[in-house]
C-alpha atoms as a PDB file:
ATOM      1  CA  UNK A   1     -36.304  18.209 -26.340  1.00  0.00           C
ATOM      2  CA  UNK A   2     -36.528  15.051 -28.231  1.00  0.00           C
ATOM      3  CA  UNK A   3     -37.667  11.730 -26.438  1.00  0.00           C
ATOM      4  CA  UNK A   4     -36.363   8.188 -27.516  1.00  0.00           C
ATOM      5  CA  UNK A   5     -37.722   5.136 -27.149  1.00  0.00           C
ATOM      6  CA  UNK A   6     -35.287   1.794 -27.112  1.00  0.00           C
ATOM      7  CA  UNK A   7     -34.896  -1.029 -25.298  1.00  0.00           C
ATOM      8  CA  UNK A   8     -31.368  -1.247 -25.254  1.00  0.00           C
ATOM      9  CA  UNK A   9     -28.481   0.837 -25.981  1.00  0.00           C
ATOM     10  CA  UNK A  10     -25.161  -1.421 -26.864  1.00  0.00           C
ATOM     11  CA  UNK A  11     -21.723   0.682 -28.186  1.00  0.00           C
ATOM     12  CA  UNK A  12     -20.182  -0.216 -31.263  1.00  0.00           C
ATOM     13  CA  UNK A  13     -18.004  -3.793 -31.011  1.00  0.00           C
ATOM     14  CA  UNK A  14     -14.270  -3.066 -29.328  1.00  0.00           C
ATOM     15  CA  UNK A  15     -15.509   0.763 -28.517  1.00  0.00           C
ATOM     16  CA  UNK A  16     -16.808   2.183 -24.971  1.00  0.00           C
ATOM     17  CA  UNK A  17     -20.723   3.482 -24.211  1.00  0.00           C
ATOM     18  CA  UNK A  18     -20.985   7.364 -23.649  1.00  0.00           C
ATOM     19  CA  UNK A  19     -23.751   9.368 -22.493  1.00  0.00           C
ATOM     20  CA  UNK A  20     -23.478  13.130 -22.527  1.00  0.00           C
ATOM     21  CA  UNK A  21     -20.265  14.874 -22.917  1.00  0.00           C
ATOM     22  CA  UNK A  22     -17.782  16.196 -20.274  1.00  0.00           C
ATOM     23  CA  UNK A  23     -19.384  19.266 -18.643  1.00  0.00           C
ATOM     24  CA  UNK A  24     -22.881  17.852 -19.443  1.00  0.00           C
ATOM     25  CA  UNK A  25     -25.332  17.120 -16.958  1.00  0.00           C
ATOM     26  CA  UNK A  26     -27.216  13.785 -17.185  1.00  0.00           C
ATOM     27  CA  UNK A  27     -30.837  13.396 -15.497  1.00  0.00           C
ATOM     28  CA  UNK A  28     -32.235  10.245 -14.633  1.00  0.00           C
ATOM     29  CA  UNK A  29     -36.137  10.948 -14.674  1.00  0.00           C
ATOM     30  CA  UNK A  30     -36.693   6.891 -14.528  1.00  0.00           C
ATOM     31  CA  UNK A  31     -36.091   4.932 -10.617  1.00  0.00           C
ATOM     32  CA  UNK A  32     -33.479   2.136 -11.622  1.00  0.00           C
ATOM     33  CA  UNK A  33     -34.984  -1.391 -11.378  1.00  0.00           C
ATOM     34  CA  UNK A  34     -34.574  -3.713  -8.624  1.00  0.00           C
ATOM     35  CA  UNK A  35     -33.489  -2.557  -4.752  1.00  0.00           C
ATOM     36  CA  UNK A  36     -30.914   0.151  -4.480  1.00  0.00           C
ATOM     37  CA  UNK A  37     -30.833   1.202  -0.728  1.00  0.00           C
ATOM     38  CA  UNK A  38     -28.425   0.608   1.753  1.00  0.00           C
ATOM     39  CA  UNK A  39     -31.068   0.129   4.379  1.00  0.00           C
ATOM     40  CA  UNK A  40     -31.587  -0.871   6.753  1.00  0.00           C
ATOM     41  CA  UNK A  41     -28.741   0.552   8.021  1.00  0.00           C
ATOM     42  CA  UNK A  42     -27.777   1.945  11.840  1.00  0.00           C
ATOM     43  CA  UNK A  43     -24.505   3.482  13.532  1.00  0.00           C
ATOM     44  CA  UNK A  44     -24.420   3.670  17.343  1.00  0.00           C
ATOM     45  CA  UNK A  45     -22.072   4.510  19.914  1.00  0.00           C
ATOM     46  CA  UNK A  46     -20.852   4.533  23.788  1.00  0.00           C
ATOM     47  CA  UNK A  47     -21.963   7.808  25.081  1.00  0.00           C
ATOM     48  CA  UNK A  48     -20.371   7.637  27.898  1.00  0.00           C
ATOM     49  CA  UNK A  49     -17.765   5.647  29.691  1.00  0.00           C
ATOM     50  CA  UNK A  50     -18.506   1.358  30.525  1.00  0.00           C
ATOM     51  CA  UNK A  51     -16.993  -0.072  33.285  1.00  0.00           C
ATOM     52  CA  UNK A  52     -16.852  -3.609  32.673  1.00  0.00           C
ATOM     53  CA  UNK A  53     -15.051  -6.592  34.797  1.00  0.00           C
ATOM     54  CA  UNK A  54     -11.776  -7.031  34.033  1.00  0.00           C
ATOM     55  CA  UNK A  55     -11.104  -9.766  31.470  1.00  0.00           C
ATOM     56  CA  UNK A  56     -14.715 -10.454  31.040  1.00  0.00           C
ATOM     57  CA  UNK A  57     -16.349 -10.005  27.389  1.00  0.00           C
ATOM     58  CA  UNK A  58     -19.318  -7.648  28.078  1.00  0.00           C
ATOM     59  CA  UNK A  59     -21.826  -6.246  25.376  1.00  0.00           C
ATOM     60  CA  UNK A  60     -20.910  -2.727  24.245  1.00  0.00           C
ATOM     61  CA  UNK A  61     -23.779  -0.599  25.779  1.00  0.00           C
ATOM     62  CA  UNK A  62     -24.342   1.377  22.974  1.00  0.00           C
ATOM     63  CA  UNK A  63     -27.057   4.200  23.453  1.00  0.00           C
ATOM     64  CA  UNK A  64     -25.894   7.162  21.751  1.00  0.00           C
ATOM     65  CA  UNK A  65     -27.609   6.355  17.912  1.00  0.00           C
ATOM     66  CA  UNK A  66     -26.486   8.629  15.479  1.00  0.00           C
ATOM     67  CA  UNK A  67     -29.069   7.092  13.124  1.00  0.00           C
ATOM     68  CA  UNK A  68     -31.212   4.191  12.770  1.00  0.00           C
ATOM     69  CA  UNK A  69     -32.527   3.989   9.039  1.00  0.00           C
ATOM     70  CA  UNK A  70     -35.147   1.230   9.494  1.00  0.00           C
ATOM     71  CA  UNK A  71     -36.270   1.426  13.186  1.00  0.00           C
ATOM     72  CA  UNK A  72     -33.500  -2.191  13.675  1.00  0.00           C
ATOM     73  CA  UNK A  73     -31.380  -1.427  16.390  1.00  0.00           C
ATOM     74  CA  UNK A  74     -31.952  -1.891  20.225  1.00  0.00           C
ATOM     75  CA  UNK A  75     -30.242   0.831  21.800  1.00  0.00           C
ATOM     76  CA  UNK A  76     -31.235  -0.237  25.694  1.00  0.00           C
ATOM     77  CA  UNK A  77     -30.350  -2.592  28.103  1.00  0.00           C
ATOM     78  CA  UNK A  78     -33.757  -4.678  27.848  1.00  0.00           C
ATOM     79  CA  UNK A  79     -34.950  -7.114  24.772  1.00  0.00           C
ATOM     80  CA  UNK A  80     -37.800  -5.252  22.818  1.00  0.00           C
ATOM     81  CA  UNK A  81     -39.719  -6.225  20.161  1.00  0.00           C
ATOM     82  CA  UNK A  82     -38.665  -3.774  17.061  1.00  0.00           C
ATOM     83  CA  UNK A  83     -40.573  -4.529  13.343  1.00  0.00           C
ATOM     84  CA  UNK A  84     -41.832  -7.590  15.033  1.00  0.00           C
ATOM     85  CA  UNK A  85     -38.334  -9.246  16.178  1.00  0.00           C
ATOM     86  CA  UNK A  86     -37.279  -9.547  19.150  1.00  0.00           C
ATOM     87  CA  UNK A  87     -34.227  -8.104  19.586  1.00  0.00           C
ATOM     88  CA  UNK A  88     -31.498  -8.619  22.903  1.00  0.00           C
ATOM     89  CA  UNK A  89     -30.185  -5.387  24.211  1.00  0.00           C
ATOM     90  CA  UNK A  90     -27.914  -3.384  22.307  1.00  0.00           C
ATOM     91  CA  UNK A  91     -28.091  -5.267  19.578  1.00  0.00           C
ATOM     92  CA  UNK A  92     -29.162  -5.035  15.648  1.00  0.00           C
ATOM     93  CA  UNK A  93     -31.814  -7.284  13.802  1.00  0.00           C
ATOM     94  CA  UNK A  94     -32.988  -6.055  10.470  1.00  0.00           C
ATOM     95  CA  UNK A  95     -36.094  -6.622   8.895  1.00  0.00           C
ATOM     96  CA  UNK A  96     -34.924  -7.032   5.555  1.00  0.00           C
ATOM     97  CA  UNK A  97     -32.963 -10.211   4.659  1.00  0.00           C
ATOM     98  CA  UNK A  98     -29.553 -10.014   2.959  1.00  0.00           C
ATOM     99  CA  UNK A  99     -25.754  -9.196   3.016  1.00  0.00           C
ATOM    100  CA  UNK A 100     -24.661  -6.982   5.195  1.00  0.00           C
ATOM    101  CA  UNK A 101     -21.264  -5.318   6.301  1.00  0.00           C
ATOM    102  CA  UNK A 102     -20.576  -5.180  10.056  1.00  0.00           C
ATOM    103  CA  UNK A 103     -18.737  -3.515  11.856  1.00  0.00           C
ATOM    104  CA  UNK A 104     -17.287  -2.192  15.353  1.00  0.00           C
ATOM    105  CA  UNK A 105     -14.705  -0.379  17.787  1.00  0.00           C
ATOM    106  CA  UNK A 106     -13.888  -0.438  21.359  1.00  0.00           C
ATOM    107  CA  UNK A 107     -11.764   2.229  23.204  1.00  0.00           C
ATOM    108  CA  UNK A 108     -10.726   0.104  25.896  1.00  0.00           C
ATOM    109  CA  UNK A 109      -8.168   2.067  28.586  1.00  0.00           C
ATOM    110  CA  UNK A 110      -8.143   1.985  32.448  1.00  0.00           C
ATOM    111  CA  UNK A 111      -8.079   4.873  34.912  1.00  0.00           C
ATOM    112  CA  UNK A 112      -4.715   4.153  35.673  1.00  0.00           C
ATOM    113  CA  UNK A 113      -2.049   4.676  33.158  1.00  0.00           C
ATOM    114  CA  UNK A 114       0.228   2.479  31.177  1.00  0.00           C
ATOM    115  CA  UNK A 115      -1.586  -1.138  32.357  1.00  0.00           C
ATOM    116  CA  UNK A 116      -3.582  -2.438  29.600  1.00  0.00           C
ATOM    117  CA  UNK A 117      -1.960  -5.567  28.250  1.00  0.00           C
ATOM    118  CA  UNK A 118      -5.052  -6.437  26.170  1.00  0.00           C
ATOM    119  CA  UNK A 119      -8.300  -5.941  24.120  1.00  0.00           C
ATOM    120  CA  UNK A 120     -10.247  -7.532  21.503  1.00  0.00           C
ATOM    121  CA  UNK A 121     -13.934  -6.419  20.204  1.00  0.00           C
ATOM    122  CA  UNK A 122     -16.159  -9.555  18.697  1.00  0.00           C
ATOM    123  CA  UNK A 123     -19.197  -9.908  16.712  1.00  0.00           C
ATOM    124  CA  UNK A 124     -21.425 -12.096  17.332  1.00  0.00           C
ATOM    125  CA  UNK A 125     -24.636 -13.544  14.948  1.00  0.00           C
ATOM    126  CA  UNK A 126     -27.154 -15.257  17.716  1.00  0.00           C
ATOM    127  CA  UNK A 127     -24.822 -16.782  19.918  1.00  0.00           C
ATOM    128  CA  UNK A 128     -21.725 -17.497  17.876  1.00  0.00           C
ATOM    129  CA  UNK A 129     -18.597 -15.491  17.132  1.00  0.00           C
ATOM    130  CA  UNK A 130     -18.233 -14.220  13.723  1.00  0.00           C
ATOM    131  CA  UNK A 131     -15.305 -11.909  13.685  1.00  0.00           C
ATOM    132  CA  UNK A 132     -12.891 -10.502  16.309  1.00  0.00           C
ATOM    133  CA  UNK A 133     -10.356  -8.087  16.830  1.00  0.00           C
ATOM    134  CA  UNK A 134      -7.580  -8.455  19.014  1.00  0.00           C
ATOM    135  CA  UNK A 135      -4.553  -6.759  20.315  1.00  0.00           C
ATOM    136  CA  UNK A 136      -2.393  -8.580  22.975  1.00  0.00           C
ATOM    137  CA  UNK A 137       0.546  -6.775  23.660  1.00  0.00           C
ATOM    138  CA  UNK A 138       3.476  -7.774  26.228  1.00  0.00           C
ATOM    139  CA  UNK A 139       4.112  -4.466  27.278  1.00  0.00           C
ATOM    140  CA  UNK A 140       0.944  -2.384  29.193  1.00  0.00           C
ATOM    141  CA  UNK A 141       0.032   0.195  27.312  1.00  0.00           C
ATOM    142  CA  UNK A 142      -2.497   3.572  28.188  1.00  0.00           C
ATOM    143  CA  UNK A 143      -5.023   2.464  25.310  1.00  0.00           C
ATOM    144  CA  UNK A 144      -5.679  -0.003  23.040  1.00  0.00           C
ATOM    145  CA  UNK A 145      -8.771   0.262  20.400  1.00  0.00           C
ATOM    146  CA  UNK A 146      -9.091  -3.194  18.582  1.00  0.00           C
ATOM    147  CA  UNK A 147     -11.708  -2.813  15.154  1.00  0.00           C
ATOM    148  CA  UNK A 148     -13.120  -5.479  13.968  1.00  0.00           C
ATOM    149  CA  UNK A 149     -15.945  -5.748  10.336  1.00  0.00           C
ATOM    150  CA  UNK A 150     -17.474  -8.417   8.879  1.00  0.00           C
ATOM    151  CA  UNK A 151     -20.180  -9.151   5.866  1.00  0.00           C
ATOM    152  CA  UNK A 152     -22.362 -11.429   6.878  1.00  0.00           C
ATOM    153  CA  UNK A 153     -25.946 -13.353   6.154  1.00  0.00           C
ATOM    154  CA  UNK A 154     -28.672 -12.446   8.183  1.00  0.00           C
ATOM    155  CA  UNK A 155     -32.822 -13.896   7.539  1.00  0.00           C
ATOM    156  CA  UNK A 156     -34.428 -11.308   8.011  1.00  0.00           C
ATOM    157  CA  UNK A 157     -37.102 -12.827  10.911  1.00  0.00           C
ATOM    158  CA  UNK A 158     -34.460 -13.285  13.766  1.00  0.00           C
ATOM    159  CA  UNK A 159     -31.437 -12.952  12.892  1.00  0.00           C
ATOM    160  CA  UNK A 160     -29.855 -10.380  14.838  1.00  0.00           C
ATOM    161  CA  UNK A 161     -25.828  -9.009  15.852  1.00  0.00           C
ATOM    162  CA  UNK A 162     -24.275  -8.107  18.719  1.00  0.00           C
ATOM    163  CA  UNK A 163     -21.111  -6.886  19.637  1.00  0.00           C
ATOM    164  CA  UNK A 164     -19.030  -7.151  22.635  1.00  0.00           C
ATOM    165  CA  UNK A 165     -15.890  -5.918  24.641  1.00  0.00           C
ATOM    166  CA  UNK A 166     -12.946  -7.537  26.737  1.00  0.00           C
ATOM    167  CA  UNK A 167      -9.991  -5.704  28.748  1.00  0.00           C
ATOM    168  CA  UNK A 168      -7.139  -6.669  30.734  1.00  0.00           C
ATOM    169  CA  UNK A 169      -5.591  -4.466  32.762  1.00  0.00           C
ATOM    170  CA  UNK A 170      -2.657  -5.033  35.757  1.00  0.00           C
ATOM    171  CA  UNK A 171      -4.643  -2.330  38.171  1.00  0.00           C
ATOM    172  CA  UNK A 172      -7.161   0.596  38.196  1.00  0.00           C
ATOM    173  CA  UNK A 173     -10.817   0.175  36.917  1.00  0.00           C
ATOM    174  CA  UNK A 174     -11.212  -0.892  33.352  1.00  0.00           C
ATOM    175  CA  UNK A 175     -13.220   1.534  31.117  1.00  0.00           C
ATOM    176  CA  UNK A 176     -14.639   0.844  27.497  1.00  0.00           C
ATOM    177  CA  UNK A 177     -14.639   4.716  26.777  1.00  0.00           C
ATOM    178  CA  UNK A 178     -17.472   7.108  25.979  1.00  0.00           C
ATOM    179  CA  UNK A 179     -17.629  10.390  24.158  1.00  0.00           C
ATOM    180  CA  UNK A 180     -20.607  12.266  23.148  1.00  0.00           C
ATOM    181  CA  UNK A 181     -19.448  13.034  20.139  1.00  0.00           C
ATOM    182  CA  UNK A 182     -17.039  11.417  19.057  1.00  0.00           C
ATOM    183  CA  UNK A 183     -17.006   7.764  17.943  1.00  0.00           C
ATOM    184  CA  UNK A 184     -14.420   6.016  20.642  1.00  0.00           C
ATOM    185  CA  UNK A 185     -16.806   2.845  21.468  1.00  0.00           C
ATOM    186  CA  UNK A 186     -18.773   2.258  17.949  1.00  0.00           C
ATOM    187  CA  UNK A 187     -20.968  -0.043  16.156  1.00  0.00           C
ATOM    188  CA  UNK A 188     -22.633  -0.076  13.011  1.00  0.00           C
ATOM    189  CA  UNK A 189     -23.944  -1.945   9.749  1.00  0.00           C
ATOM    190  CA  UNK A 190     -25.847  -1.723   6.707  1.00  0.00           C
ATOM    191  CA  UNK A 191     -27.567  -3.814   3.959  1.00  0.00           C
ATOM    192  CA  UNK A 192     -25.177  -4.575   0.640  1.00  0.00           C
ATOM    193  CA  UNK A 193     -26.849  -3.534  -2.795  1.00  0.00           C
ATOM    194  CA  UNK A 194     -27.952  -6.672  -4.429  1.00  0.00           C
END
């Protein structure tokens, strides 16, 4: 094997770069410059059913972490102090700044049937609102699971996302629900490449 040494590799004017030919594999023995991970990066999710107050938005008390690339998300009820942040319950501040695609689910149904009229899931940076979803419905319905994703800033220091729940329902006890295994109730983000 033959090595090469450039410093660039341009195709010919009007025509299209190729490396290899179909069938061929292609090696990369070098590590690409600049950052090229997706961390950090976390996905969490209700392991079991929330009761919330009706028509109150309530954090999503997320415990069940399917991972947690970079140690950044809270996963109990209690602020901690996580890379050196300080980070509210159930919620995610990275260590890293940059971009960085949110998102989240809520399951939201009631133990009656047929009597939720609506549900919305929000994100929140700090203290403000950066992205809801919403269904309001005039008919009750058994469930209702409003999604909601955002891409959004965040410093790096203290910085950090939440996201949180609302239900209305005409009777029964309202119920963000919880699986342990599959995502119903879910939040998660990670860091965009760039």
């Amino acid at each position: 094997m033959a090595t090469l040494f450039v410093d660039k590799i341009d195709p010919q004017s009007g025509t299209t770069l190729e490396i290899g030919s179909s069938g061929d594999t292609l090696n990369l023995g070098a590590t690409a410059g600049g950052t090229l991970t997706n961390t950090p990066t976390f996905f969490a999710k209700l392991n079991s059913d929330q009761f919330p107050s009706n028509s109150t938005l309530t954090t999503l008390a997320l415990t069940g972490e399917n991972f947690d690339v970079g140690g950044c998300y809270n996963n109990t009820g209690s602020t901690v102090t996580l890379n050196g942040i300080s980070v509210p319950a159930y919620s995610f501040a990275p260590n890293v700044a940059g971009k960085y695609y949110i998102s989240a689910k809520v399951n939201v149904n009631a133990t009656g049937s047929d009597n939720v009229s609506r549900a919305y899931v929000q994100l929140f940076k700090n203290t403000d609102a950066i992205a809801t979803g919403d269904f309001n419905s005039s008919y009750q319905v058994d469930i209702i699971t409003p999604g909601t994703d955002v891409v959004v800033e965040l410093n790096g220091t203290s910085d950090y996302v939440t996201a949180k729940g609302y239900g209305t329902i005409s009777s029964g006890t309202l119920r963000f629900k919880g699986d342990t295994t599959e995502a119903r109730t879910y939040f998660g983000a990670y860091r965009l490449i760039g």
